[in-house]
PDB file of N, CA and C in Angstrom:
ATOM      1  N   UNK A   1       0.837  -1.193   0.000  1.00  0.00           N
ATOM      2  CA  UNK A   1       0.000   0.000   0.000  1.00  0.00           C
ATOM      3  C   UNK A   1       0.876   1.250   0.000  1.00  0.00           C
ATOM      4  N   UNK A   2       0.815   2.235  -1.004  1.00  0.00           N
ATOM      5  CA  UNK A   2       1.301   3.511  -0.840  1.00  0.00           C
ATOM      6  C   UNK A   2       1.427   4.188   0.412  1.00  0.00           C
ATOM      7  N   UNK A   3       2.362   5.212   0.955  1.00  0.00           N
ATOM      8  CA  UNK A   3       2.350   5.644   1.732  1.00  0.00           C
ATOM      9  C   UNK A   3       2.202   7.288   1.963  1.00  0.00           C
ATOM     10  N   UNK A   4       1.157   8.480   2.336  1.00  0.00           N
ATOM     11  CA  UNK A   4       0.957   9.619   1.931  1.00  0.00           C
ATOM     12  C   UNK A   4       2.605  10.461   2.423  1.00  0.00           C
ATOM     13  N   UNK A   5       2.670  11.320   1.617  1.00  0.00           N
ATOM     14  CA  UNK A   5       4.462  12.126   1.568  1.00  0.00           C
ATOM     15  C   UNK A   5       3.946  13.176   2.412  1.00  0.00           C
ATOM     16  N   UNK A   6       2.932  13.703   2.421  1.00  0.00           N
ATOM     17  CA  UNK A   6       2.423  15.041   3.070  1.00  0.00           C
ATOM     18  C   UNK A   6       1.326  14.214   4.316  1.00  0.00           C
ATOM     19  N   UNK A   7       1.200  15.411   5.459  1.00  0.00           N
ATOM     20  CA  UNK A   7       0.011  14.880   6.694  1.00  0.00           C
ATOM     21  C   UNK A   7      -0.749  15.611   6.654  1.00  0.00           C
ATOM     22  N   UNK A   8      -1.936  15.769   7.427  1.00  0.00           N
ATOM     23  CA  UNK A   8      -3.084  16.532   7.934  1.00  0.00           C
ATOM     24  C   UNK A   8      -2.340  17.911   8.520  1.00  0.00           C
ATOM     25  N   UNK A   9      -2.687  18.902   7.653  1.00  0.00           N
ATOM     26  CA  UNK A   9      -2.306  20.273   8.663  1.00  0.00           C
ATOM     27  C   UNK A   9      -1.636  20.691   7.918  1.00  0.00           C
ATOM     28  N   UNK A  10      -0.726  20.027   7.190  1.00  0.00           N
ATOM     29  CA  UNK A  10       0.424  20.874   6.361  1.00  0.00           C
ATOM     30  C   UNK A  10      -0.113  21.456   5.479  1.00  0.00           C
ATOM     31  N   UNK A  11       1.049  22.510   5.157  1.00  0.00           N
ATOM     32  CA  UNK A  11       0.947  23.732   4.257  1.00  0.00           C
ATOM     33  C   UNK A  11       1.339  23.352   2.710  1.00  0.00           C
ATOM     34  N   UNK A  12       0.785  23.635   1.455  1.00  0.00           N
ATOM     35  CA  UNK A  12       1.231  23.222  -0.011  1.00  0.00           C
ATOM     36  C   UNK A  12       1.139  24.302  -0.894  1.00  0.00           C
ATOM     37  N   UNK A  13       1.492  23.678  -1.786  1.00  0.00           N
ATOM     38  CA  UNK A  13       0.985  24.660  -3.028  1.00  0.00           C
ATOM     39  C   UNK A  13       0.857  23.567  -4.347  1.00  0.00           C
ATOM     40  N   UNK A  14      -0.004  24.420  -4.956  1.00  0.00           N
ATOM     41  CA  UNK A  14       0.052  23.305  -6.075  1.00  0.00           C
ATOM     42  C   UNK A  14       0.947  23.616  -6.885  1.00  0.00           C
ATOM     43  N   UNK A  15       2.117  22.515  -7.989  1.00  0.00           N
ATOM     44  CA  UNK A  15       2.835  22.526  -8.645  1.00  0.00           C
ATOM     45  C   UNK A  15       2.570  23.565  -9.870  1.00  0.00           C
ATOM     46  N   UNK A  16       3.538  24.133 -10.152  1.00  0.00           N
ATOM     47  CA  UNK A  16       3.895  25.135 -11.040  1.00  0.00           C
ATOM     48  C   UNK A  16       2.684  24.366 -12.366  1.00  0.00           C
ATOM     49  N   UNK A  17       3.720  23.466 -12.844  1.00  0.00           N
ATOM     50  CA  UNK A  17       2.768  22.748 -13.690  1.00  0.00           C
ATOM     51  C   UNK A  17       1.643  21.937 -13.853  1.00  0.00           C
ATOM     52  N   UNK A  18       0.589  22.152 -12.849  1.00  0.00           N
ATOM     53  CA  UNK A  18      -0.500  22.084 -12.787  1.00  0.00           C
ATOM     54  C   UNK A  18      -1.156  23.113 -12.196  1.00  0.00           C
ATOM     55  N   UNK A  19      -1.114  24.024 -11.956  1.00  0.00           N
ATOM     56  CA  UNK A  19      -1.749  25.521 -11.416  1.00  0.00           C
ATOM     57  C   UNK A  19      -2.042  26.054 -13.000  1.00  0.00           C
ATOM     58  N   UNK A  20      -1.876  25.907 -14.040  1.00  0.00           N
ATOM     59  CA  UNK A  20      -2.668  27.025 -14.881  1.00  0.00           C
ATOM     60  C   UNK A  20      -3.836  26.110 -15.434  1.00  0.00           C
ATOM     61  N   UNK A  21      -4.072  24.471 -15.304  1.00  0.00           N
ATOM     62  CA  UNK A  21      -5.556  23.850 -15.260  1.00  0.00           C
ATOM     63  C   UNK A  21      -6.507  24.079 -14.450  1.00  0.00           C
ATOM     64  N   UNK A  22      -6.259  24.721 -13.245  1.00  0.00           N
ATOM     65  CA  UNK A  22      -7.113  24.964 -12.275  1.00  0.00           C
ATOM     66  C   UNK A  22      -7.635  26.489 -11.649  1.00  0.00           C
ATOM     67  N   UNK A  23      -6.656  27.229 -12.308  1.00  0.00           N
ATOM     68  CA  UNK A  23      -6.827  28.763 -12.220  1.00  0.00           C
ATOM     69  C   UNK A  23      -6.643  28.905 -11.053  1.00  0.00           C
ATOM     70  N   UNK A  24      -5.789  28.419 -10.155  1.00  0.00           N
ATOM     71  CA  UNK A  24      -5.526  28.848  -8.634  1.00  0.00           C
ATOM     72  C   UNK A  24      -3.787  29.360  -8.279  1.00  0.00           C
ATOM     73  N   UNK A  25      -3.358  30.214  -9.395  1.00  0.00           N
ATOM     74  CA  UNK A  25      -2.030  30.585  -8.965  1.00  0.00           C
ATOM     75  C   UNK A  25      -1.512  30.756  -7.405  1.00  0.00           C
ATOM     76  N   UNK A  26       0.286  30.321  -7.089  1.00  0.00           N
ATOM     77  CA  UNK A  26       0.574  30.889  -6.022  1.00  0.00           C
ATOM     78  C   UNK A  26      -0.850  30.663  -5.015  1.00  0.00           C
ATOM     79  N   UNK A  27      -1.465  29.905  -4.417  1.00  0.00           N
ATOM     80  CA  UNK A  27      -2.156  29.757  -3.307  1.00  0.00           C
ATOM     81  C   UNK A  27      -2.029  28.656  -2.361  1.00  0.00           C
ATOM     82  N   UNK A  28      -1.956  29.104  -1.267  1.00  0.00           N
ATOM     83  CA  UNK A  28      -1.384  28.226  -0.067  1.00  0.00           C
ATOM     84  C   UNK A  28      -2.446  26.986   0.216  1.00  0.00           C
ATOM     85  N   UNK A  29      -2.133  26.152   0.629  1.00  0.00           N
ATOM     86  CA  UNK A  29      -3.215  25.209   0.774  1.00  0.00           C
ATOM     87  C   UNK A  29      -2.985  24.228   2.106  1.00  0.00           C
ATOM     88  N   UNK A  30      -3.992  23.577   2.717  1.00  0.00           N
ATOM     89  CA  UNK A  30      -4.037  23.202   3.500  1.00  0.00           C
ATOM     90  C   UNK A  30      -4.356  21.526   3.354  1.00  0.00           C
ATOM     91  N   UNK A  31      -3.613  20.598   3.911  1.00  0.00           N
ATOM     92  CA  UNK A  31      -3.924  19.424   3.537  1.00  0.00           C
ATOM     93  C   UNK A  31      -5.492  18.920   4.560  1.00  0.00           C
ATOM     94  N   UNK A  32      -6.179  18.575   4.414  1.00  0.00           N
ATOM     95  CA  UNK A  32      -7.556  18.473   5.487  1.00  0.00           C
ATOM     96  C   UNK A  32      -7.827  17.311   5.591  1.00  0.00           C
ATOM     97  N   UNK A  33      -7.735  16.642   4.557  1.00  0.00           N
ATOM     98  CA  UNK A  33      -7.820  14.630   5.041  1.00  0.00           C
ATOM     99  C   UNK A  33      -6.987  13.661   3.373  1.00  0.00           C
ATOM    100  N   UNK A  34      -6.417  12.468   3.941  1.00  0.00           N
ATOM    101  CA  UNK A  34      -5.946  11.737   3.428  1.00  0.00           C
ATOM    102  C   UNK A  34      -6.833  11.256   2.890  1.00  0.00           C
ATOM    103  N   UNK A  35      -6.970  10.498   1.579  1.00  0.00           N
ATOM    104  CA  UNK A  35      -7.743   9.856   0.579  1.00  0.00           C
ATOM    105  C   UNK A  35      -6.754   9.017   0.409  1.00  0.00           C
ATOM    106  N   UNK A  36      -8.032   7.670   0.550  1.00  0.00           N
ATOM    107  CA  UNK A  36      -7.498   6.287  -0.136  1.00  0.00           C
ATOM    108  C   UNK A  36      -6.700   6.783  -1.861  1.00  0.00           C
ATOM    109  N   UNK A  37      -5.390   5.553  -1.847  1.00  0.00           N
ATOM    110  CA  UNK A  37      -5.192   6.215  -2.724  1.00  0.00           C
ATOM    111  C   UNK A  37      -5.673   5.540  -4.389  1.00  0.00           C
ATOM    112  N   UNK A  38      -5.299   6.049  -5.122  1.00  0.00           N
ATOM    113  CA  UNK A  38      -5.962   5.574  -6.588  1.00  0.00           C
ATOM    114  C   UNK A  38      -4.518   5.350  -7.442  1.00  0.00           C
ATOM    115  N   UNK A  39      -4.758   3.579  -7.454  1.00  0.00           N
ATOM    116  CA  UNK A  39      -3.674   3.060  -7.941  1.00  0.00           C
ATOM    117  C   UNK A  39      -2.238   2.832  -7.230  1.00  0.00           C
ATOM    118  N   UNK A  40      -1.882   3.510  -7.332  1.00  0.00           N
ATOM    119  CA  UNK A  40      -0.044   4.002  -7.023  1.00  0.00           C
ATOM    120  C   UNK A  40       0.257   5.707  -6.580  1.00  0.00           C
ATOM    121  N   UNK A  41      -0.958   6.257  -6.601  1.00  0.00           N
ATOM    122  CA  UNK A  41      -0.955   7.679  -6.186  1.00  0.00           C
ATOM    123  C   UNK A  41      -1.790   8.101  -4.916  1.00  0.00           C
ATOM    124  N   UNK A  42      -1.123   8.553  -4.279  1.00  0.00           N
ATOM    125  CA  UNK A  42      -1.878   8.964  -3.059  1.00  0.00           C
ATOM    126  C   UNK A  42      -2.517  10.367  -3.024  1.00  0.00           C
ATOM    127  N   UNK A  43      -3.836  10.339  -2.494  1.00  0.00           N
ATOM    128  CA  UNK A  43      -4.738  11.987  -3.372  1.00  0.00           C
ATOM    129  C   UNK A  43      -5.266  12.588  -1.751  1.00  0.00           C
ATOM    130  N   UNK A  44      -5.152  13.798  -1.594  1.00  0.00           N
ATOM    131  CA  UNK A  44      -5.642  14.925  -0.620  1.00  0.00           C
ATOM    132  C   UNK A  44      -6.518  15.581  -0.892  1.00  0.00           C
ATOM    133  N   UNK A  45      -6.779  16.049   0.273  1.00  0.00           N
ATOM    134  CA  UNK A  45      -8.387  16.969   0.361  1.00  0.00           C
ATOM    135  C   UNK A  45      -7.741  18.640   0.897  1.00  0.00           C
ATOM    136  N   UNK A  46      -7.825  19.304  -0.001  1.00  0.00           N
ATOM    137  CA  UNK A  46      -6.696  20.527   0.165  1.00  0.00           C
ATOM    138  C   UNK A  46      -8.188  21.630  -0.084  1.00  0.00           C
ATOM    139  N   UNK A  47      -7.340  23.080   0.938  1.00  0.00           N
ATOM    140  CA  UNK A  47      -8.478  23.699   1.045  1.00  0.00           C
ATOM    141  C   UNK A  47      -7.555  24.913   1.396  1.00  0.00           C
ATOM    142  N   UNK A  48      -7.932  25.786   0.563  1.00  0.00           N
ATOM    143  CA  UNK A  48      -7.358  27.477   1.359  1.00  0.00           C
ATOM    144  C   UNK A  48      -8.257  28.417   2.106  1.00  0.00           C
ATOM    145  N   UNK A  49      -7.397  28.729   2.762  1.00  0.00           N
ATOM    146  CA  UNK A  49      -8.010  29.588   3.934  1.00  0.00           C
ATOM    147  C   UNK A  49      -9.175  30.478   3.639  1.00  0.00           C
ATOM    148  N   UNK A  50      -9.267  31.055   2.460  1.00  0.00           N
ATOM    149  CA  UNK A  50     -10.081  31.737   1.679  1.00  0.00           C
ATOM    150  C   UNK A  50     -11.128  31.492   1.301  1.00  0.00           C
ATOM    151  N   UNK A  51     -11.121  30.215   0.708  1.00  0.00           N
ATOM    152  CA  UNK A  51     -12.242  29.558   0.220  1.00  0.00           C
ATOM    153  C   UNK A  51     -13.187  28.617   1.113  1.00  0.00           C
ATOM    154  N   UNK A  52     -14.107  28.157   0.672  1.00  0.00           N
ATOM    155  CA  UNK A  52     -15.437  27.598   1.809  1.00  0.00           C
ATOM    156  C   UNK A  52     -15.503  26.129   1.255  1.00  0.00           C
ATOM    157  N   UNK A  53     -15.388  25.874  -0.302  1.00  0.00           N
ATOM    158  CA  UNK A  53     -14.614  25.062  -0.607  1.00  0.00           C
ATOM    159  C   UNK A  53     -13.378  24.075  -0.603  1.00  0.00           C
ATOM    160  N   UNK A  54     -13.320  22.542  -0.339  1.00  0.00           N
ATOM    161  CA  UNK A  54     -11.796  21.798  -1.125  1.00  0.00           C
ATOM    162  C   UNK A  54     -12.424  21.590  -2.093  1.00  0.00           C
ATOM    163  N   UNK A  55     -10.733  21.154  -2.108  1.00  0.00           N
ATOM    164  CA  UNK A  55     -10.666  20.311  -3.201  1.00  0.00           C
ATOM    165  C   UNK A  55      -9.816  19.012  -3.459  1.00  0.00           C
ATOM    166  N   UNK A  56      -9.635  18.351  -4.557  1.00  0.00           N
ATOM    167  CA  UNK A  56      -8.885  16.860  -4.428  1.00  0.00           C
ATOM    168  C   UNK A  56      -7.516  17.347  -5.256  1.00  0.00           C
ATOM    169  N   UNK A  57      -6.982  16.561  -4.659  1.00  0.00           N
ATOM    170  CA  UNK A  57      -5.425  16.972  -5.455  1.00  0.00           C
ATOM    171  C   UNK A  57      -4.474  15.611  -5.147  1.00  0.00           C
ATOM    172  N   UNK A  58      -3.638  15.138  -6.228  1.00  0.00           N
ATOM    173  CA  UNK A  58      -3.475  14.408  -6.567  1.00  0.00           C
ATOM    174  C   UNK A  58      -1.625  14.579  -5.713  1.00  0.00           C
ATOM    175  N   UNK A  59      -1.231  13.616  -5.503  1.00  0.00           N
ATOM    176  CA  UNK A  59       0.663  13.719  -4.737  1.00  0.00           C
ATOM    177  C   UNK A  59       1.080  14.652  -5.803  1.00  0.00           C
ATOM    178  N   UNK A  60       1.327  14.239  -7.069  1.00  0.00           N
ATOM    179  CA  UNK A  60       2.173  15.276  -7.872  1.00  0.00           C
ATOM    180  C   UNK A  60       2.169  16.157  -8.326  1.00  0.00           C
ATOM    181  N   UNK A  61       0.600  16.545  -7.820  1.00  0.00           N
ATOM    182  CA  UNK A  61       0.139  17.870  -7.951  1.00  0.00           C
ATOM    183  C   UNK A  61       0.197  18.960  -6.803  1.00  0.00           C
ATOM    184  N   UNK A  62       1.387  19.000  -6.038  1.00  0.00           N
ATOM    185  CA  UNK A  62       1.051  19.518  -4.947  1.00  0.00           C
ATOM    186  C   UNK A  62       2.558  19.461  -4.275  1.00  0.00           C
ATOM    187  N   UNK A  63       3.217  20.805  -3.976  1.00  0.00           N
ATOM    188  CA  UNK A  63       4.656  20.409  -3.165  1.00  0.00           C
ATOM    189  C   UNK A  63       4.262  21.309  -1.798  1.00  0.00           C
ATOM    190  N   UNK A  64       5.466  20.686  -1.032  1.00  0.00           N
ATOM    191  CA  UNK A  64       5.439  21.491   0.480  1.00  0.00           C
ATOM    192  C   UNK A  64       6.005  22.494   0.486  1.00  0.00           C
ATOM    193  N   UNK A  65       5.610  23.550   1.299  1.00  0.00           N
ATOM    194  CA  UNK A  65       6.457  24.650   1.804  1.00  0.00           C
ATOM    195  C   UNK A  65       6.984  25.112   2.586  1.00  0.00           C
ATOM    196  N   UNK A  66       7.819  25.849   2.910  1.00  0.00           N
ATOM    197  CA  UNK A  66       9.144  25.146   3.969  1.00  0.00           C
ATOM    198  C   UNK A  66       8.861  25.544   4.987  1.00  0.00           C
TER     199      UNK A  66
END
């Protein structure tokens, strides 16, 4: 079974190269719950402070910030 790279609480951003499919430049994100993963990829429930909304985001869509 995969193992998630990021935890509950941490801070992200989504990858350079996937931020202009989603129209969410530069925005901080919050990891909010682990999702079973799909396949060989482990997927998050990411949410910014801003919004009232998550959303799903995929491991390689998404790096930490320091």
């Amino acid at each position: 079974m995969q193992r998630h790279k990021f935890r509950v609480g941490q801070l992200v951003r989504l990858d350079a190269a996937f931020r202009e499919h989603r129209s969410t430049p530069g925005r901080t994100y919050k990891i909010l719950r682990l999702l079973p993963p799909e396949g060989s990829e482990c997927i998050y429930s990411i949410k910014t402070i801003r919004e009232a909304v998550h959303r799903i985001a995929m491991e390689r869509e998404i790096v930490a910030l320091p």
